[in-house]
N, C-alpha and C. Protein backbone atom coordinates (compact mmCIF):
# COMPACT_ATOMS: atom_id res chain seq x y z
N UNK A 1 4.25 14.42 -18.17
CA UNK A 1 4.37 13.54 -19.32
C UNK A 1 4.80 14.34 -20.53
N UNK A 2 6.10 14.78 -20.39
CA UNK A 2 6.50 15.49 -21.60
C UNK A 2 5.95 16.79 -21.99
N UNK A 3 5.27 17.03 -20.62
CA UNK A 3 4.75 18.38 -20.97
C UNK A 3 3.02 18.49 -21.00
N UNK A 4 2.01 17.25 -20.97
CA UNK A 4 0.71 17.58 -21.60
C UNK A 4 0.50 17.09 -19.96
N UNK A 5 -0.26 18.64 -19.83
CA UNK A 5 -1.18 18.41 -18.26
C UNK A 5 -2.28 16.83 -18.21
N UNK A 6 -1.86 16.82 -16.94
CA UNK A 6 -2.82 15.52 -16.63
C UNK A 6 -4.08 16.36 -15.86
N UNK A 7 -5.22 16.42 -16.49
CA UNK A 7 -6.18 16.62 -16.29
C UNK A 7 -7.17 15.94 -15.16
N UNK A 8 -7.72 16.06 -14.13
CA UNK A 8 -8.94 15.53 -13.59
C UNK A 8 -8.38 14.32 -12.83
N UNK A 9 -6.84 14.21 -12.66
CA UNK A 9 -6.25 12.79 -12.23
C UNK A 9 -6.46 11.96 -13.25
N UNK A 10 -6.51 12.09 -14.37
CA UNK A 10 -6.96 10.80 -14.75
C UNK A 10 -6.37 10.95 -16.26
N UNK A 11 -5.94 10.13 -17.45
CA UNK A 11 -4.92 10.21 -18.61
C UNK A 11 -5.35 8.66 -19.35
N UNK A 12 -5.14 8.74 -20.44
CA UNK A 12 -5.27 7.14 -21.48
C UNK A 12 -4.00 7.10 -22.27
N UNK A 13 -3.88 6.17 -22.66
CA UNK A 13 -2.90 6.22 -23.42
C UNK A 13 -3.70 5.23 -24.39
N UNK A 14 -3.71 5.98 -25.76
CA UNK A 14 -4.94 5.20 -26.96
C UNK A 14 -3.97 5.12 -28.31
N UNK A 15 -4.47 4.20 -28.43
CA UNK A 15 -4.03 3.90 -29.68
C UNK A 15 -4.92 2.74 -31.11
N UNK A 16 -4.39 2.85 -31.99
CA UNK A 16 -5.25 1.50 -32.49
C UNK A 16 -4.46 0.01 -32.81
N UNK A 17 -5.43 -0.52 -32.49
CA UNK A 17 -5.52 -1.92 -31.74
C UNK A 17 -4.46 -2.70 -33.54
N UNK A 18 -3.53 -3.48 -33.34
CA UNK A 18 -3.01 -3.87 -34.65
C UNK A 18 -3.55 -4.81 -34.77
N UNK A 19 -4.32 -6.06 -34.20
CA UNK A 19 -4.96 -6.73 -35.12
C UNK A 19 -6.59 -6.66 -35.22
N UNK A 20 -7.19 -5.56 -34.25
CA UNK A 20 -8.49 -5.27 -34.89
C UNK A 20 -8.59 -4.41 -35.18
N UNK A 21 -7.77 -3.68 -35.07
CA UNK A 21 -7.90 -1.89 -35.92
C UNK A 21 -8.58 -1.24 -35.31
N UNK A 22 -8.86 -0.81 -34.20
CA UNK A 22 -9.90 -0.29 -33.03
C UNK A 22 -9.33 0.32 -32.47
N UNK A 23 -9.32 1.35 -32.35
CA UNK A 23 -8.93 2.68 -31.83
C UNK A 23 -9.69 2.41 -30.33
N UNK A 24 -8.56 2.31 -29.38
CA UNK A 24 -8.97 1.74 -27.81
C UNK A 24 -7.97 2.38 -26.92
N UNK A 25 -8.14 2.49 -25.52
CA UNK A 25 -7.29 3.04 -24.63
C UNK A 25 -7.55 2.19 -23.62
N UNK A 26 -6.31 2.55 -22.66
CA UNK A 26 -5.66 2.00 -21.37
C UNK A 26 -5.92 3.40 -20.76
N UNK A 27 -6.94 3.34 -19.52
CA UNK A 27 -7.34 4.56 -18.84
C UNK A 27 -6.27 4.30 -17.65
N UNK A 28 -5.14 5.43 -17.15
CA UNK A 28 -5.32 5.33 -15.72
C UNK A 28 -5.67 6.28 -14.78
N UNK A 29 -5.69 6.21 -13.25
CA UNK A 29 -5.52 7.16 -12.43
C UNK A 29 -4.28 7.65 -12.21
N UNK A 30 -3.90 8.70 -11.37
CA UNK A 30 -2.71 9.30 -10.95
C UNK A 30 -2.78 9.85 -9.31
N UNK A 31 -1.75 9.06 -8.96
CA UNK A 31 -1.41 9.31 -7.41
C UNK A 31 -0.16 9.85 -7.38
N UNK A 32 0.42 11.19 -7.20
CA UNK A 32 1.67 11.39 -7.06
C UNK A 32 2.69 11.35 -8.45
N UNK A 33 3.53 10.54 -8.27
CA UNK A 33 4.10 10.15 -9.71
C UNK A 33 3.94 9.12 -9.61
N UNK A 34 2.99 8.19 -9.46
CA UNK A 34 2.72 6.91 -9.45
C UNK A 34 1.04 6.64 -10.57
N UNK A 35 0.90 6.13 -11.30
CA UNK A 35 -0.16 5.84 -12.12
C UNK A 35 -0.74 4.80 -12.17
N UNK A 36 -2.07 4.50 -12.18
CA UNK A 36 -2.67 2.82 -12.42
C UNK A 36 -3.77 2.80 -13.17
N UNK A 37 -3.31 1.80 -13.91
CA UNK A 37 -4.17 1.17 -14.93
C UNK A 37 -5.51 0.77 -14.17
N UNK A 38 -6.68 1.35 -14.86
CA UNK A 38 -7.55 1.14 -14.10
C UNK A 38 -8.60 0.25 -15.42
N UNK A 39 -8.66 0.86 -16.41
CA UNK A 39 -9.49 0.48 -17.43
C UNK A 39 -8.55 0.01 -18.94
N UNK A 40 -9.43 -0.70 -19.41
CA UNK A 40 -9.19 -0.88 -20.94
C UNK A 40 -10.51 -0.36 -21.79
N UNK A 41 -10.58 0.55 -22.74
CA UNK A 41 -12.01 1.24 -23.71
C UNK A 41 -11.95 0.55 -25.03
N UNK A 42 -12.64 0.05 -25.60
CA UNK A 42 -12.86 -0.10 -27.04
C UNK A 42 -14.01 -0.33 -27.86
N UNK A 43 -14.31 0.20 -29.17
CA UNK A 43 -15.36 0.09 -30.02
C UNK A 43 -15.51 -1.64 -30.28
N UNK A 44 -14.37 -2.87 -30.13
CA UNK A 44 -14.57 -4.03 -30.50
C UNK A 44 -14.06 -4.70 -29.19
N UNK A 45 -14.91 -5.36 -28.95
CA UNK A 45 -15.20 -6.45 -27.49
C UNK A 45 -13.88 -7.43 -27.70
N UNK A 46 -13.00 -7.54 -29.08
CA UNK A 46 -12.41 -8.41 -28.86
C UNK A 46 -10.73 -8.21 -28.47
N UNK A 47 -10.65 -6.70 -28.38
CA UNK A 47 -9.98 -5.75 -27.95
C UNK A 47 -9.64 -6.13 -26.42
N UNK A 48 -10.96 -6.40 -25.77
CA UNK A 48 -10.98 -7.04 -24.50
C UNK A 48 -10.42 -8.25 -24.19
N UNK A 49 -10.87 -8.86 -25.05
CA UNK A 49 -10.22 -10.49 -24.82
C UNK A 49 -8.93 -10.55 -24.94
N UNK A 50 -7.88 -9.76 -25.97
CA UNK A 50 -6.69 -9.60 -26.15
C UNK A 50 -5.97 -9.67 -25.21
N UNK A 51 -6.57 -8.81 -23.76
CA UNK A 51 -5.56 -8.80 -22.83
C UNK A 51 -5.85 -9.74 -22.03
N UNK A 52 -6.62 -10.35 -21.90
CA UNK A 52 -6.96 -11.67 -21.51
C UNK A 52 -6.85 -11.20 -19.33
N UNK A 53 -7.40 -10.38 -19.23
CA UNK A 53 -7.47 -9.98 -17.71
C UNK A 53 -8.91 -9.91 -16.96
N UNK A 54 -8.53 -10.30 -15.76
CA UNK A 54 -9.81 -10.22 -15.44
C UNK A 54 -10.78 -8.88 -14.91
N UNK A 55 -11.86 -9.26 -15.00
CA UNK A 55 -12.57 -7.49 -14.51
C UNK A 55 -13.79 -7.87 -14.87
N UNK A 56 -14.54 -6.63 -14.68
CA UNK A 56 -16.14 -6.29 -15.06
C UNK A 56 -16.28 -5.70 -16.31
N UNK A 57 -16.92 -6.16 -17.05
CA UNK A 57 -17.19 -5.73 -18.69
C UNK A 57 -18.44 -5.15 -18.32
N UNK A 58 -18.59 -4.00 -19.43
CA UNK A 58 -19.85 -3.47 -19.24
C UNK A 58 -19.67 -2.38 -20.74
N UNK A 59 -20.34 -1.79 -21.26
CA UNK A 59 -20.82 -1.01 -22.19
C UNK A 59 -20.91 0.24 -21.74
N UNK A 60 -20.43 1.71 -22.45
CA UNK A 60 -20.90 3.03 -22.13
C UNK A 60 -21.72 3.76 -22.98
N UNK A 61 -22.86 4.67 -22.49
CA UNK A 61 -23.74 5.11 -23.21
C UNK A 61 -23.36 5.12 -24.59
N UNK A 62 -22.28 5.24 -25.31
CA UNK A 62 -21.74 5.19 -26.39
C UNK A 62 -21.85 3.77 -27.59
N UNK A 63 -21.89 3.32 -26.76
CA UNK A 63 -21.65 1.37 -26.94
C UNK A 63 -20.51 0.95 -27.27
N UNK A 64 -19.15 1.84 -26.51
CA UNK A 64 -17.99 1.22 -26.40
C UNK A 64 -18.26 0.32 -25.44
N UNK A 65 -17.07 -0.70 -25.49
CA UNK A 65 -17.06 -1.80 -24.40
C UNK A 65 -15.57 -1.43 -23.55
N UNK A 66 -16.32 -2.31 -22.36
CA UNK A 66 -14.91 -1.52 -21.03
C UNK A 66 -14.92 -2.42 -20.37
N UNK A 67 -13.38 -2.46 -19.88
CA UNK A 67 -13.05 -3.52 -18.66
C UNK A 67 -12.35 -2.93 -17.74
N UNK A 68 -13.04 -3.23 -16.57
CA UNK A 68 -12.99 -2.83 -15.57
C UNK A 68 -12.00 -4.36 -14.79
N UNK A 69 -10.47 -3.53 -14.53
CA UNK A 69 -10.04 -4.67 -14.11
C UNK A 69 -9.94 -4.93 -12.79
N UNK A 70 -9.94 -6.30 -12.42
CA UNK A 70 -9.77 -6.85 -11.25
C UNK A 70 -8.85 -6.36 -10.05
N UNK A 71 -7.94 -6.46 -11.15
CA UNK A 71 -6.43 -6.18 -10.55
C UNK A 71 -6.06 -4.81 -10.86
N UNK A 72 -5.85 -3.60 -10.73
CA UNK A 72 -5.38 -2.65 -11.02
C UNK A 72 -3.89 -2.52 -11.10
N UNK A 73 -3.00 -2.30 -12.18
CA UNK A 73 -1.28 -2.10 -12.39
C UNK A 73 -0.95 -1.32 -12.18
N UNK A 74 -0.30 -0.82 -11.17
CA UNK A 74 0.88 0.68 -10.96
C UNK A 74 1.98 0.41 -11.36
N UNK A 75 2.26 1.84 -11.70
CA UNK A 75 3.78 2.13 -12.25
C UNK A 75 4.21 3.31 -11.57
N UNK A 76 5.82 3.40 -12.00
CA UNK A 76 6.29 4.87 -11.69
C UNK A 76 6.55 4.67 -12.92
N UNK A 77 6.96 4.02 -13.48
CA UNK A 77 7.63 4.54 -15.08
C UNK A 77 6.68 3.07 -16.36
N UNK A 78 6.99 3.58 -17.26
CA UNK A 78 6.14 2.19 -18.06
C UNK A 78 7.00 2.45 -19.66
N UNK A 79 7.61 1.30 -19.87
CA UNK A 79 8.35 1.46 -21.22
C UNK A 79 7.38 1.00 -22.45
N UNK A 80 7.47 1.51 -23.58
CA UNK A 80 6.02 1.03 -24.53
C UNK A 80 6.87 1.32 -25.61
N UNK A 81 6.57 0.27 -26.63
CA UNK A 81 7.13 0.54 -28.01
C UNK A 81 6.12 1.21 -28.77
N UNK A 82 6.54 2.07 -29.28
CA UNK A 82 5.18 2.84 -30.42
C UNK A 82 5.72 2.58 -31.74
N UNK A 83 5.22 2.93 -33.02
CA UNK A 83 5.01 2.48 -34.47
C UNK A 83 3.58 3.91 -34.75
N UNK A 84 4.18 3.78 -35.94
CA UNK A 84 3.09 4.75 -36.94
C UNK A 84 1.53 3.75 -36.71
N UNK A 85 2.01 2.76 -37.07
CA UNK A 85 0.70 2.11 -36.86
C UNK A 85 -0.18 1.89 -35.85
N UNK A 86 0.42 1.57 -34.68
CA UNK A 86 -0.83 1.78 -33.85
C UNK A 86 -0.86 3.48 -33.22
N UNK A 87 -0.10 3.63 -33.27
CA UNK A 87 -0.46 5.29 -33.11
C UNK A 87 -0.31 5.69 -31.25
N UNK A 88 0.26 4.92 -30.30
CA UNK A 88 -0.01 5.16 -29.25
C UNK A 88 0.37 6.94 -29.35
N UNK A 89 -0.32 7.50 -28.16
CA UNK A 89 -0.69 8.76 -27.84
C UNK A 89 -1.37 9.14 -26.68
N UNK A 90 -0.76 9.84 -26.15
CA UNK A 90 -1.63 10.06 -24.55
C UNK A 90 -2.59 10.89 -24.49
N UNK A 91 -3.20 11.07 -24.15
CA UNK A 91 -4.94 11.22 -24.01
C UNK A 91 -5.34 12.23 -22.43
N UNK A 92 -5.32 13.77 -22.21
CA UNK A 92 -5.76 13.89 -20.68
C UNK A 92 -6.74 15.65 -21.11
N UNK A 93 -7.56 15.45 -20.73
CA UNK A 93 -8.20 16.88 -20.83
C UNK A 93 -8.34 17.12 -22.29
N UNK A 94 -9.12 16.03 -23.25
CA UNK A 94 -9.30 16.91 -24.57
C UNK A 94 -7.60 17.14 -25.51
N UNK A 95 -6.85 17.27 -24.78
CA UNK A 95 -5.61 17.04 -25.50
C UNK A 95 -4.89 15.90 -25.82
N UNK A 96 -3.88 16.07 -26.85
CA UNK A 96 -3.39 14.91 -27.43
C UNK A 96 -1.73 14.92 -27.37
N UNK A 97 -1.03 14.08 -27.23
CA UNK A 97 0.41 13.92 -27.36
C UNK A 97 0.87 12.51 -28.08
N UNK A 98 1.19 12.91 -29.25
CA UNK A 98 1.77 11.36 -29.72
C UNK A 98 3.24 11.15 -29.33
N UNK A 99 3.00 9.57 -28.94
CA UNK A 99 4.20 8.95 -28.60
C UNK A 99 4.69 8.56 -29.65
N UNK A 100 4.42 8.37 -31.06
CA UNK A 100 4.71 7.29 -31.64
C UNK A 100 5.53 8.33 -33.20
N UNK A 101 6.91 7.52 -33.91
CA UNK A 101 8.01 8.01 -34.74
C UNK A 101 7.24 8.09 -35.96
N UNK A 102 7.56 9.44 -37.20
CA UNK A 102 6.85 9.04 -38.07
C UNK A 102 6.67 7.86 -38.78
N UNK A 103 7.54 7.50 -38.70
CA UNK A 103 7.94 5.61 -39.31
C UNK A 103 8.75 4.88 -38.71
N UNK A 104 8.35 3.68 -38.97
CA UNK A 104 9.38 2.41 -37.84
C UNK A 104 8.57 2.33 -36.50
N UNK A 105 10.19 2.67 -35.52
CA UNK A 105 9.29 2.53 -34.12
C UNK A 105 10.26 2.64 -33.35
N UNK A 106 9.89 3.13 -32.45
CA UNK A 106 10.54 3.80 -31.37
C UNK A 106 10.43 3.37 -29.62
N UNK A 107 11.05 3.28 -28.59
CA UNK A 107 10.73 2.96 -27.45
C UNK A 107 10.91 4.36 -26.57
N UNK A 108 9.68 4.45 -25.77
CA UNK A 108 9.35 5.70 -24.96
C UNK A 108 9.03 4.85 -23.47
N UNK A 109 9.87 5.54 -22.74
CA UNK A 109 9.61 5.60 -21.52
C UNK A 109 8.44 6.71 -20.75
N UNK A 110 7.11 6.62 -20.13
CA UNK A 110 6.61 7.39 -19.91
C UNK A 110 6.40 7.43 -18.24
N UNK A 111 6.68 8.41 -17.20
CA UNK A 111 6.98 8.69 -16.15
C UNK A 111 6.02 10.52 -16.03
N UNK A 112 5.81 10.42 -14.72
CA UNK A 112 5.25 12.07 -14.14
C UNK A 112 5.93 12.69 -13.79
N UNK A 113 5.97 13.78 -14.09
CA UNK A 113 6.96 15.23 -13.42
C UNK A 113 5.97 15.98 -13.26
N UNK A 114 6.20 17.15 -12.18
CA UNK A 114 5.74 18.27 -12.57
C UNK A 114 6.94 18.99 -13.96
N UNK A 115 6.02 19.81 -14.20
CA UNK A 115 6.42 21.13 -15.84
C UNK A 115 5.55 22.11 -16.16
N UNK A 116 6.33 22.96 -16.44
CA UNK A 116 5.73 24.23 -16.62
C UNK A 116 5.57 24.02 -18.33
N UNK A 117 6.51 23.71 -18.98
CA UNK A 117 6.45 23.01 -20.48
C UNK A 117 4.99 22.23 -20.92
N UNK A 118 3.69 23.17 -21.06
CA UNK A 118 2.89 22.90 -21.47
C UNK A 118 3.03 22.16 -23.29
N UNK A 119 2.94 20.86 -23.55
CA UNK A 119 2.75 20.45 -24.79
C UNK A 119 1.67 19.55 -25.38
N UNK A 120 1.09 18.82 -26.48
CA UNK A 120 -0.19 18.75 -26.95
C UNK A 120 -0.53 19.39 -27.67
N UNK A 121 -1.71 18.62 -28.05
CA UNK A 121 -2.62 19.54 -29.34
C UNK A 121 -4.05 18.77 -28.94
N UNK A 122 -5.03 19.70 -29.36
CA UNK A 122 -6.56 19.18 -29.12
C UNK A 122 -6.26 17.38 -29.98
N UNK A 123 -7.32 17.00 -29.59
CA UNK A 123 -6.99 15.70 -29.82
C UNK A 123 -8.21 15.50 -31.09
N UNK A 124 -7.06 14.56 -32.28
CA UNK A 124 -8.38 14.58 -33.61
C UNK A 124 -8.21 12.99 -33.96
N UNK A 125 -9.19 12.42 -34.41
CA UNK A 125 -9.59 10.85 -35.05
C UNK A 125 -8.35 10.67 -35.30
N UNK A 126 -8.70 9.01 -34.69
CA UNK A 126 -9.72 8.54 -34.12
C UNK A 126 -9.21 8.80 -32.11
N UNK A 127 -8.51 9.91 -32.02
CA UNK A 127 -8.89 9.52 -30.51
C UNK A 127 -9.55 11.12 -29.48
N UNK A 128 -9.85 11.76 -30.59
CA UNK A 128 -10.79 12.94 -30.31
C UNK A 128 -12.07 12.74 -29.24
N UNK A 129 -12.40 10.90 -29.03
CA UNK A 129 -13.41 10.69 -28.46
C UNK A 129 -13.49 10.17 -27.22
N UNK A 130 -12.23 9.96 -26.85
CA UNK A 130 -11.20 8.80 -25.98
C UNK A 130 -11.58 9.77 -24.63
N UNK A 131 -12.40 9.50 -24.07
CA UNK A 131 -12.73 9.54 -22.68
C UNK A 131 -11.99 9.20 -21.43
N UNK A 132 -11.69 10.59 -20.81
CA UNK A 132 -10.61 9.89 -19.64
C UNK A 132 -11.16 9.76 -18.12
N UNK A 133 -12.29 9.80 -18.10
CA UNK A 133 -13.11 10.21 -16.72
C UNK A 133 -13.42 8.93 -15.96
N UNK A 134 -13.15 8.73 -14.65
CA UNK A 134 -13.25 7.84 -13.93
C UNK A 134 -14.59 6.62 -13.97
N UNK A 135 -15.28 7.30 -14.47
CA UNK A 135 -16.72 6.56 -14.70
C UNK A 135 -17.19 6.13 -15.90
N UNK A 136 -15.88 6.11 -16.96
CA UNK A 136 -16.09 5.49 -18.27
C UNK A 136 -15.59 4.45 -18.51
């Protein structure tokens, strides 16, 4: 992903939420170069409802709220528009990679390679907290 190791199998892509302002992520796994959406994380429950999918809701020691979906989405590739404002940014091992243009907005295609092109930075607020572990 442009360079930032995928850690533990597992990666978010977080950002904050534009109409509740909630700094939330889309957790997935990683099979190969193939990825799936496994979770949605957020500090506001209504973050959840947004995507309107089905799954198991439940709370983490934290008292974020999580959905655990029904259906799990694979990709090989996933196109996403980013903006300054919500800030999307990928999320794997404590590190951070923003997707998103200093202003306006931009469309990023995000896909797996292997790379030796280590890139990232420790990850700081609001997604310094953004948990990528299978059991969150």
């Amino acid at each position: 992903m442009n360079g930032l190791p995928v850690t533990g199998g597992t990666f978010a892509i977080a950002y904050v939420h534009s109409i509740y302002k909630a700094p939330s992520a889309e957790v997935f796994t990683v099979e190969g170069r193939r990825f799936t959406m496994r979770t949605v994380i957020s500090r506001n429950p209504s973050v959840l409802d947004y995507y309107a999918l089905d799954g198991e809701r439940s709370r983490t020691p934290d008292g974020r709220w999580l959905l655990r979906l029904a259906e799990p989405a694979t990709y090989e590739e996933l196109s996403l528009l980013t903006t300054s404002i919500g800030r999307r940014t990928v999320v794997s091992g404590g590190r951070c990679l923003p997707l998103y243009p200093a202003r306006g907005a931009d469309e990023v295609r995000l896909a797996l390679r292997a790379t030796l092109d280590v890139r990232g930075e420790p990850c700081r607020p609001p997604f310094d907290t953004i948990t990528t572990s299978r059991s969150a």
